[in-house]
PDB file of N, CA and C in Angstrom:
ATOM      1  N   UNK A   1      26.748  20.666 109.750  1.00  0.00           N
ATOM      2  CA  UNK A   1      27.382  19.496 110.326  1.00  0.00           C
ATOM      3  C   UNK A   1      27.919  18.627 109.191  1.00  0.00           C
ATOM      4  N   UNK A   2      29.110  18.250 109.402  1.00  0.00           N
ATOM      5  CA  UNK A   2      29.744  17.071 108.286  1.00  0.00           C
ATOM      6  C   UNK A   2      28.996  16.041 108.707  1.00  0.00           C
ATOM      7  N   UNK A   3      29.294  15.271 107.465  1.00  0.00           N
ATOM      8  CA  UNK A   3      28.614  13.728 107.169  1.00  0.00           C
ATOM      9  C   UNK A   3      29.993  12.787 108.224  1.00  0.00           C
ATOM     10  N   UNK A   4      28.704  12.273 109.305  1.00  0.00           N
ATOM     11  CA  UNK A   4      29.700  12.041 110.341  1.00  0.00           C
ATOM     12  C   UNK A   4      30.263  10.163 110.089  1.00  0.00           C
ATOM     13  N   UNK A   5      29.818   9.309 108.593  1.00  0.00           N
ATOM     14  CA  UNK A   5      30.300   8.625 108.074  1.00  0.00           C
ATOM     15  C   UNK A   5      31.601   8.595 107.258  1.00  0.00           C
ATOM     16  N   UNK A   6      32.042  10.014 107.258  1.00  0.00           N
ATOM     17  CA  UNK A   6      33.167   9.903 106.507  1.00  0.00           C
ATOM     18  C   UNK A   6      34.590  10.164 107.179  1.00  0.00           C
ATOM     19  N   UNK A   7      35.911   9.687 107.422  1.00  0.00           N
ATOM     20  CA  UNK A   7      36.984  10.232 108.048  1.00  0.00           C
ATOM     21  C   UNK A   7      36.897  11.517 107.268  1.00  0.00           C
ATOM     22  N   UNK A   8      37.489  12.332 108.538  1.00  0.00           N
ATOM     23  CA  UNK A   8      38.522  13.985 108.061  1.00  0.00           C
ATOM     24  C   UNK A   8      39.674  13.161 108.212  1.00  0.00           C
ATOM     25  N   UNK A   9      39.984  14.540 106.868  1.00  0.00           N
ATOM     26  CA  UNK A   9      41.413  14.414 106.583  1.00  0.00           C
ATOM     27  C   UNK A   9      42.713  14.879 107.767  1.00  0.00           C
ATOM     28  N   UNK A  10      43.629  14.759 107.948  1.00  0.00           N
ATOM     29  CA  UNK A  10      44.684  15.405 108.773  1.00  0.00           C
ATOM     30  C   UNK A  10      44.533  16.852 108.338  1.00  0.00           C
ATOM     31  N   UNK A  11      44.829  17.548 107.312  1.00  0.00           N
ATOM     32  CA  UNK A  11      44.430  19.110 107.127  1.00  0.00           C
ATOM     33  C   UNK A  11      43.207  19.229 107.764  1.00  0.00           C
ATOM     34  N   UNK A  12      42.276  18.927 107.428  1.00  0.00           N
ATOM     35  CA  UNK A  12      40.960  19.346 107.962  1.00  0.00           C
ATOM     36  C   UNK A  12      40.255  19.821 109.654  1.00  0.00           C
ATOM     37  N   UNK A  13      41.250  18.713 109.952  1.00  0.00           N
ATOM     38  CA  UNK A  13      41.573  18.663 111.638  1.00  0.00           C
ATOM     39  C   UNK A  13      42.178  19.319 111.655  1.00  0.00           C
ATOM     40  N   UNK A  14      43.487  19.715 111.561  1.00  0.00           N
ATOM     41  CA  UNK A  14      44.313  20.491 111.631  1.00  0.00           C
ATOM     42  C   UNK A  14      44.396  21.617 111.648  1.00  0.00           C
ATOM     43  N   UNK A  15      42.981  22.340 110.725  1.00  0.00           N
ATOM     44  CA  UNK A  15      42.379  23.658 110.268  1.00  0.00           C
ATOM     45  C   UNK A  15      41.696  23.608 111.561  1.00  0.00           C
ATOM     46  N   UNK A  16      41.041  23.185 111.623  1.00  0.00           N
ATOM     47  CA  UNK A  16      40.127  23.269 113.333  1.00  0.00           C
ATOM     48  C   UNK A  16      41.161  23.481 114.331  1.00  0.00           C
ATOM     49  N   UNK A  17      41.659  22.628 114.825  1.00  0.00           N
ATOM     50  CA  UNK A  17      42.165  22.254 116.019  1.00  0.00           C
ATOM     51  C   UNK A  17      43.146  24.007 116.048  1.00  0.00           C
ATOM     52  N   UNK A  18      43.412  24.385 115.093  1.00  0.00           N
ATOM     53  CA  UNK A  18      44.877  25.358 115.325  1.00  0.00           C
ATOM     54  C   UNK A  18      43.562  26.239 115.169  1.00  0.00           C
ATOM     55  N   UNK A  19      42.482  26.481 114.520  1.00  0.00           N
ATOM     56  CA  UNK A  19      41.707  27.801 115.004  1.00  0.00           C
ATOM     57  C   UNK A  19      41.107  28.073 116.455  1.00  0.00           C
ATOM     58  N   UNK A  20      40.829  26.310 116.952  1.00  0.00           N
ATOM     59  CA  UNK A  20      40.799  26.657 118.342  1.00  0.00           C
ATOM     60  C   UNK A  20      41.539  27.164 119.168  1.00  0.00           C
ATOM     61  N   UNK A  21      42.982  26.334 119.129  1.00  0.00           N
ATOM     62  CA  UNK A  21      43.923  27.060 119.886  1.00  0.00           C
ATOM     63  C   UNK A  21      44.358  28.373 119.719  1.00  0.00           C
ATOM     64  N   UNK A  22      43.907  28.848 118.727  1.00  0.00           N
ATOM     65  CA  UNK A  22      44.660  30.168 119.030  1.00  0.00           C
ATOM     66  C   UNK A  22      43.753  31.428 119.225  1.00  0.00           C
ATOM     67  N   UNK A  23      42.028  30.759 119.582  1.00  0.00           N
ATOM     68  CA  UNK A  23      41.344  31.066 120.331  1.00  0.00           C
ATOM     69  C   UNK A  23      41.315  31.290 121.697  1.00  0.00           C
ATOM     70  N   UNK A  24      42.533  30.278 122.084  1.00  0.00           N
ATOM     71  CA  UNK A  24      42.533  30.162 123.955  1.00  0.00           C
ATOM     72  C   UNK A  24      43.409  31.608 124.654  1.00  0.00           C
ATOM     73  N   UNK A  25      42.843  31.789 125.749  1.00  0.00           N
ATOM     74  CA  UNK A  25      43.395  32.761 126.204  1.00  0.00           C
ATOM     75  C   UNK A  25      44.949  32.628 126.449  1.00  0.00           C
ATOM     76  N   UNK A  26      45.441  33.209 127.089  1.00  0.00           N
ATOM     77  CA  UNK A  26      47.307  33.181 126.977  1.00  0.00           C
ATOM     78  C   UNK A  26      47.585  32.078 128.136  1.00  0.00           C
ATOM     79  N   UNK A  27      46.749  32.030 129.239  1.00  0.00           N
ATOM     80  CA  UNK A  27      47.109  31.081 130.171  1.00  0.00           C
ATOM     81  C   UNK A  27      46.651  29.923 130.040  1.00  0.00           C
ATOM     82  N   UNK A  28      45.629  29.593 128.959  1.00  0.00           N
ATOM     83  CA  UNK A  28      44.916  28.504 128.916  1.00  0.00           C
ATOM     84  C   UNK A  28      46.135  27.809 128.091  1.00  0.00           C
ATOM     85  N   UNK A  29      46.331  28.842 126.719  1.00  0.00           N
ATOM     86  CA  UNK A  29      47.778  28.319 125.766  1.00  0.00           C
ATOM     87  C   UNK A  29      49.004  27.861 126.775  1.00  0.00           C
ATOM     88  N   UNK A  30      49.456  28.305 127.457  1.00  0.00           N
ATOM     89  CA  UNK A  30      50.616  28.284 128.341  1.00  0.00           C
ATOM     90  C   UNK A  30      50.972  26.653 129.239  1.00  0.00           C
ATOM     91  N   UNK A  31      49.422  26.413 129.674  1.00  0.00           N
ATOM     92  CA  UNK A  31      48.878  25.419 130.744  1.00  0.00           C
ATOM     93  C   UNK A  31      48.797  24.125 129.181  1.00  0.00           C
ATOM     94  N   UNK A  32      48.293  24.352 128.095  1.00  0.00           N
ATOM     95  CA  UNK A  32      48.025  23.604 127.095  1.00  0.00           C
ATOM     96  C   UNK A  32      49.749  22.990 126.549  1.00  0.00           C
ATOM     97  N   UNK A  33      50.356  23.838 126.334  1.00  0.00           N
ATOM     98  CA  UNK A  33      51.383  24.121 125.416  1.00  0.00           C
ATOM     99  C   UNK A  33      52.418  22.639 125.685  1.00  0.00           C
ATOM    100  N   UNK A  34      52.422  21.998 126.849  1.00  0.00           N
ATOM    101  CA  UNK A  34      53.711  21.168 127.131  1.00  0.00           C
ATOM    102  C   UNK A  34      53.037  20.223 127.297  1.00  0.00           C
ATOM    103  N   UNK A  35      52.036  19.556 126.534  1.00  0.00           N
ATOM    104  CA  UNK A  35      51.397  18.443 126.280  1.00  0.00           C
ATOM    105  C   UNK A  35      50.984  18.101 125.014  1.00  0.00           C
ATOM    106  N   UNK A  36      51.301  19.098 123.601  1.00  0.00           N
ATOM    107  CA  UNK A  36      50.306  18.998 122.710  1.00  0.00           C
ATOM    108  C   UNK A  36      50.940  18.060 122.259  1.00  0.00           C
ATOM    109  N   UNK A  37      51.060  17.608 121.482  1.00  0.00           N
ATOM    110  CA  UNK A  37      51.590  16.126 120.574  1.00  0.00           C
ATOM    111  C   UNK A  37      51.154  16.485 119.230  1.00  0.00           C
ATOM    112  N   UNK A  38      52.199  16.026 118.305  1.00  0.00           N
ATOM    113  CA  UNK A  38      52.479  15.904 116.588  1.00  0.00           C
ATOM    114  C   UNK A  38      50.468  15.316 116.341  1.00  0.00           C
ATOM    115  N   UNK A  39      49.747  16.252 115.847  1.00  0.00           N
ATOM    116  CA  UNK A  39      48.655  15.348 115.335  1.00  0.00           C
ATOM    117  C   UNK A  39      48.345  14.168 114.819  1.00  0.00           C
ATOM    118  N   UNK A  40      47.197  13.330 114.972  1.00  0.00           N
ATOM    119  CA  UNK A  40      47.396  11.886 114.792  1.00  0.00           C
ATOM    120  C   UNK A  40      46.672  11.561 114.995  1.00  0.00           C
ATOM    121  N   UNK A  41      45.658  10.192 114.351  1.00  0.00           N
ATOM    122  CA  UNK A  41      44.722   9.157 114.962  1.00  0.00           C
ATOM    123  C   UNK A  41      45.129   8.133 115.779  1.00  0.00           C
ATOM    124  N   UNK A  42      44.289   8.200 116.813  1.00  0.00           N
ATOM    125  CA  UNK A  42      44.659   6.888 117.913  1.00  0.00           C
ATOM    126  C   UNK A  42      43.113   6.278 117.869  1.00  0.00           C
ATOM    127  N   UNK A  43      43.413   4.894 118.920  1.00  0.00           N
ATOM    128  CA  UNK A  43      42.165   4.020 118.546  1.00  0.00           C
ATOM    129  C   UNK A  43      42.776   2.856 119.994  1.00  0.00           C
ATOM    130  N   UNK A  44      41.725   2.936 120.406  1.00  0.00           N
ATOM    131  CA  UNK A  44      41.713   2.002 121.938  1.00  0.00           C
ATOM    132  C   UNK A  44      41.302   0.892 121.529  1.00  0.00           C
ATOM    133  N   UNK A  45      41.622  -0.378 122.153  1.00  0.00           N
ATOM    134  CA  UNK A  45      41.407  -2.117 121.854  1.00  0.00           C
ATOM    135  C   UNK A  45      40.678  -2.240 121.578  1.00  0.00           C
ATOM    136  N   UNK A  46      38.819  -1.006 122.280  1.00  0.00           N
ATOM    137  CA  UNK A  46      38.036  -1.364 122.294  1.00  0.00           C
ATOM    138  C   UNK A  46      36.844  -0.308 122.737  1.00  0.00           C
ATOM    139  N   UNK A  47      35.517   0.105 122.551  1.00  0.00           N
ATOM    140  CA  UNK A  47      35.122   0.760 122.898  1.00  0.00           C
ATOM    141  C   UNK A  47      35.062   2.036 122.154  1.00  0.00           C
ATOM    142  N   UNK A  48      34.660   3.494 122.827  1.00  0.00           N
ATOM    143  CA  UNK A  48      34.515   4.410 121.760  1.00  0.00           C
ATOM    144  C   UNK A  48      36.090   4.655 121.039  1.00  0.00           C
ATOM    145  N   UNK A  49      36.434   4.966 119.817  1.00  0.00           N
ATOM    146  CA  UNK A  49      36.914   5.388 119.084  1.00  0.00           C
ATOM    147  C   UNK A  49      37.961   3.852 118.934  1.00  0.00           C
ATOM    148  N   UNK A  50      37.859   2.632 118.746  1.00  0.00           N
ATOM    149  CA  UNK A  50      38.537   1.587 118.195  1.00  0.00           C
ATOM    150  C   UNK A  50      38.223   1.440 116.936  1.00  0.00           C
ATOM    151  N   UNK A  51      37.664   2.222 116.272  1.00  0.00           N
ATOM    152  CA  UNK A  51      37.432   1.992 114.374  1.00  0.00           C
ATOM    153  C   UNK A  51      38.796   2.827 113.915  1.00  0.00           C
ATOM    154  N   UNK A  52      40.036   3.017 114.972  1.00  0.00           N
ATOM    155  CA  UNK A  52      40.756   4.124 114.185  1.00  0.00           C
ATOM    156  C   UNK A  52      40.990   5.134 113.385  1.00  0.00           C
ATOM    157  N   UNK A  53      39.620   5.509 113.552  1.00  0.00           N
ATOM    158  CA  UNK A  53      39.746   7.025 112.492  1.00  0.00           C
ATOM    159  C   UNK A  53      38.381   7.936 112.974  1.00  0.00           C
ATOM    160  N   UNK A  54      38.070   7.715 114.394  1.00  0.00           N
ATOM    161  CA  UNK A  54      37.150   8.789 114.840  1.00  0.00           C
ATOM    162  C   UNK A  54      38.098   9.588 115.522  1.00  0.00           C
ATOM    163  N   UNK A  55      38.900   9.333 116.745  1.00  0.00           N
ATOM    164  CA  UNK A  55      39.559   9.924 117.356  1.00  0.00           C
ATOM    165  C   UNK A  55      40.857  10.690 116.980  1.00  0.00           C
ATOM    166  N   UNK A  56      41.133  11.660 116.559  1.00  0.00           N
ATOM    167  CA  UNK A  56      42.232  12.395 116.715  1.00  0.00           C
ATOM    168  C   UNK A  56      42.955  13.108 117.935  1.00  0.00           C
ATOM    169  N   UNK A  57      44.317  12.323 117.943  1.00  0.00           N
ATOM    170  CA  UNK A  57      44.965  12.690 119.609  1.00  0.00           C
ATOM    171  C   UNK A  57      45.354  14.254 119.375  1.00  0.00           C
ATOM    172  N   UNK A  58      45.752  15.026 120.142  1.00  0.00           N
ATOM    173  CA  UNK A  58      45.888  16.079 120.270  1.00  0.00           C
ATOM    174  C   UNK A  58      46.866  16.717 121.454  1.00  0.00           C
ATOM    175  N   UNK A  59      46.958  16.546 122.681  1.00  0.00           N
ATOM    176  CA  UNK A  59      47.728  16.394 123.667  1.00  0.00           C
ATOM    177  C   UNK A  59      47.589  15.463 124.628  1.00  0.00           C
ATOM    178  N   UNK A  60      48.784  14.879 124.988  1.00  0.00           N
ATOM    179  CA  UNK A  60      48.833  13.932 126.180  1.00  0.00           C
ATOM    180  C   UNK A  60      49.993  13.936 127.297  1.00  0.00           C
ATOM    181  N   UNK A  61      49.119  13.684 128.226  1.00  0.00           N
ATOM    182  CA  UNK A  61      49.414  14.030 129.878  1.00  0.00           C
ATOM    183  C   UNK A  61      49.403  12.194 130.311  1.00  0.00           C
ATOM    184  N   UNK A  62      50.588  11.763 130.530  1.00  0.00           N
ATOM    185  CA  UNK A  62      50.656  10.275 131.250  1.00  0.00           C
ATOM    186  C   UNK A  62      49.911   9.537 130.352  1.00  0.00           C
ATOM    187  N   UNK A  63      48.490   9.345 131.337  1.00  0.00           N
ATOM    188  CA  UNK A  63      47.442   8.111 130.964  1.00  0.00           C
ATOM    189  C   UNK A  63      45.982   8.936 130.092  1.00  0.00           C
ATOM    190  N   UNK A  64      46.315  10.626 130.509  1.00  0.00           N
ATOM    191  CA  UNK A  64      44.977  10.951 129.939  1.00  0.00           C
ATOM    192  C   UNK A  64      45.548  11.800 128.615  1.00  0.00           C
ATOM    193  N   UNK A  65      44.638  12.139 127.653  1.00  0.00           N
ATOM    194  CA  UNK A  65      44.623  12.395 126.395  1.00  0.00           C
ATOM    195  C   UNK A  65      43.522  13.711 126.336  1.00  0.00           C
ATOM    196  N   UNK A  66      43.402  14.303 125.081  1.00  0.00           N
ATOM    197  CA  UNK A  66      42.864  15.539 124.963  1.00  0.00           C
ATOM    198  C   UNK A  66      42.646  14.968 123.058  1.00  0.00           C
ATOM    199  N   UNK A  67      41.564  14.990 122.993  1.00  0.00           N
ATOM    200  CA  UNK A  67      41.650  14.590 121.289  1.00  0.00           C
ATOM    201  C   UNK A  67      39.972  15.036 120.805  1.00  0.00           C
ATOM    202  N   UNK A  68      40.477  15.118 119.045  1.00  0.00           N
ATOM    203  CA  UNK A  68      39.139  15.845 118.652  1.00  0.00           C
ATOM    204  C   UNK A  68      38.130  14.699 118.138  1.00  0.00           C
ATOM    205  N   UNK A  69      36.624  13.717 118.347  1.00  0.00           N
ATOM    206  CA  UNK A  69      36.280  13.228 118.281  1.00  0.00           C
ATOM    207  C   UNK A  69      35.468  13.643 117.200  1.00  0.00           C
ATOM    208  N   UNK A  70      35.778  12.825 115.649  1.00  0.00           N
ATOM    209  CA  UNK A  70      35.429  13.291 114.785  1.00  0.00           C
ATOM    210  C   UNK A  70      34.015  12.593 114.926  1.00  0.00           C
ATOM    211  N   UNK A  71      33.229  11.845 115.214  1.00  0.00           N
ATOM    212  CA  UNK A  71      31.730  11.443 115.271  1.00  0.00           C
ATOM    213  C   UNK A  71      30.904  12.178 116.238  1.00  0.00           C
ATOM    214  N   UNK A  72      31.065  12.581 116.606  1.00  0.00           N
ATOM    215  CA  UNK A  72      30.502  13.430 118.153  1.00  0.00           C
ATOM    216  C   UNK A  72      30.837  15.337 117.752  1.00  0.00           C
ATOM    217  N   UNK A  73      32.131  15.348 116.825  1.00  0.00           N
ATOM    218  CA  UNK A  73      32.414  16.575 115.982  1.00  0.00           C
ATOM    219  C   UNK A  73      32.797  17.641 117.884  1.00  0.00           C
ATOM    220  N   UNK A  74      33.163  16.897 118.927  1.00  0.00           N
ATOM    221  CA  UNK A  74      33.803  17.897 119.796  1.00  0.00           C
ATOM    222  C   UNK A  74      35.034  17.635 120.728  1.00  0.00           C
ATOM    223  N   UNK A  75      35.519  18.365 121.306  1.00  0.00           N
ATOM    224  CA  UNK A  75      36.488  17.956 121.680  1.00  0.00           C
ATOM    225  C   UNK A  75      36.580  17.160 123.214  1.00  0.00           C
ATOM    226  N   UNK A  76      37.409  16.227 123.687  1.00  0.00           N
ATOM    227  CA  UNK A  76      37.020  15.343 124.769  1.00  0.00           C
ATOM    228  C   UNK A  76      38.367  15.045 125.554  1.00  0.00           C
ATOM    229  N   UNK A  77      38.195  14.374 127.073  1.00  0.00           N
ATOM    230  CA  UNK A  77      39.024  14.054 127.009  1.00  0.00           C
ATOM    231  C   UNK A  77      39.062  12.601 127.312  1.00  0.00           C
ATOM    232  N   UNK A  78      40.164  11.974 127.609  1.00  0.00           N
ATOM    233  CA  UNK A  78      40.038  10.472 127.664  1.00  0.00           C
ATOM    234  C   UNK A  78      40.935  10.044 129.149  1.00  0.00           C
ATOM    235  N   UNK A  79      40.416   9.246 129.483  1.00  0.00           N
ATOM    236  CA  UNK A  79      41.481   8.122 130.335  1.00  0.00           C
ATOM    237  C   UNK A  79      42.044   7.145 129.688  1.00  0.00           C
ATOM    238  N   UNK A  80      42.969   6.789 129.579  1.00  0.00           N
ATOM    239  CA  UNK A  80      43.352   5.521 128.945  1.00  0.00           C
ATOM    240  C   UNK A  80      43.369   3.801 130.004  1.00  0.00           C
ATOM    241  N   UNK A  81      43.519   4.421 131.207  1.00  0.00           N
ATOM    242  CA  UNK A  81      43.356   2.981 131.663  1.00  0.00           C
ATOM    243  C   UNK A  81      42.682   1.588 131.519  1.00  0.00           C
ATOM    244  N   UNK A  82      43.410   1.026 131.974  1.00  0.00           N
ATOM    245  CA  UNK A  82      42.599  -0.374 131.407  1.00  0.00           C
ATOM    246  C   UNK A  82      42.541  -0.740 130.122  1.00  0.00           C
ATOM    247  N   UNK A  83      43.487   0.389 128.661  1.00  0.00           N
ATOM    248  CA  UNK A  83      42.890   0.391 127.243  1.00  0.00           C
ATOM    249  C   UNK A  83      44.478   0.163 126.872  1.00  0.00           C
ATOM    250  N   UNK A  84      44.186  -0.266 125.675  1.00  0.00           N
ATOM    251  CA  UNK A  84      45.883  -0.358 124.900  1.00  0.00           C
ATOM    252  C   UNK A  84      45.523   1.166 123.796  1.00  0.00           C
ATOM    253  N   UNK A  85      46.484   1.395 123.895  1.00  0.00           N
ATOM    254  CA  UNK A  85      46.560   2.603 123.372  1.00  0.00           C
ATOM    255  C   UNK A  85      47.476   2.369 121.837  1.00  0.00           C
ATOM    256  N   UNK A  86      46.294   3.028 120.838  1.00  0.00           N
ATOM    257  CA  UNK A  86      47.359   2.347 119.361  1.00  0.00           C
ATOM    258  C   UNK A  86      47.558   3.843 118.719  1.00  0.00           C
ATOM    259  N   UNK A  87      48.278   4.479 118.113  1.00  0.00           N
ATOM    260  CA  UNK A  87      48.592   5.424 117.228  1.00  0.00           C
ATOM    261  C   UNK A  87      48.681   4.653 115.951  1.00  0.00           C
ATOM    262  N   UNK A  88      47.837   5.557 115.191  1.00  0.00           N
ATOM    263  CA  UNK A  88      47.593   4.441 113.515  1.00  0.00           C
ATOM    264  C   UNK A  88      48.516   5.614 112.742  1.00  0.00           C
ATOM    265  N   UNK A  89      49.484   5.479 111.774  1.00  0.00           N
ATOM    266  CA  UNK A  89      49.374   6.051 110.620  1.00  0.00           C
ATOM    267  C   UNK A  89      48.758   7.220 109.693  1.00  0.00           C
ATOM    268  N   UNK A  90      48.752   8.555 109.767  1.00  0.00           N
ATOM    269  CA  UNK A  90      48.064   9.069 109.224  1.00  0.00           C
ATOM    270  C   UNK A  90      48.117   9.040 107.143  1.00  0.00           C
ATOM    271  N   UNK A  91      47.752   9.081 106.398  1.00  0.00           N
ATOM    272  CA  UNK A  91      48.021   9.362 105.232  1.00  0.00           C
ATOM    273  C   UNK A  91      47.160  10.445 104.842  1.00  0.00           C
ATOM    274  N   UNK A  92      48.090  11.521 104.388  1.00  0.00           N
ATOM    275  CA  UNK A  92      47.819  12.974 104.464  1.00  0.00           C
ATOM    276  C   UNK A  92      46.773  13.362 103.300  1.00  0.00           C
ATOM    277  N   UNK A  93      46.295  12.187 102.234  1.00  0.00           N
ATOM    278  CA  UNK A  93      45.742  12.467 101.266  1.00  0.00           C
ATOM    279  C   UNK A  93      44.606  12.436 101.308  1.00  0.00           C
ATOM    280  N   UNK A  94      44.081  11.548 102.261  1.00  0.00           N
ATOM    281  CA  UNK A  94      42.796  10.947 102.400  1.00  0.00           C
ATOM    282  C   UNK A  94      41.759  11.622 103.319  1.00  0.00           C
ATOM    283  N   UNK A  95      40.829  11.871 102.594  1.00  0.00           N
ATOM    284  CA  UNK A  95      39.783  13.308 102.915  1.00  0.00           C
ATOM    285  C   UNK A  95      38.795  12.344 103.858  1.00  0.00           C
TER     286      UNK A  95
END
């Protein structure tokens, strides 16, 4: 288990997230495929993942989200209602 005090980097996620997917079966990929979104940290007003750098978005559908929760180390999904929804900046250097 990583030291769940420290951000992952965008590669690091990135190494995960694409070994999962291309774990998924062909229909799961297919059903996945027209939602995924450019990788990225997001961070709600408030509540789990507002420190901006636990949550990594991953695909999004309207109001709900699909992202890899780097403190919890699994993947989830979210509602957004009721939440302001922020996309932060990634900087690609920072481990």
């Amino acid at each position: 288990m990583s030291n769940r005090s420290q951000p992952w980097s965008h590669e690091k996620v990135a190494e995960l997230v694409t070994s999962e997917i291309v774990s998924l079966v062909e229909d799961d990929l297919a059903a996945l495929s027209p939602f995924v979104v450019a990788l990225q940290l997001f961070a709600t007003a408030d509540g789990p993942g507002s420190d901006g750098q636990s949550f990594w978005l991953i695909a999004k559908d309207e109001d709900r989200v699909l992202y890899w929760d780097r403190v919890e180390e699994e993947f989830a999904t979210y509602t957004l209602f009721g939440y302001t929804f922020m996309v932060r900046e990634v900087s690609r250097g920072v481990t």
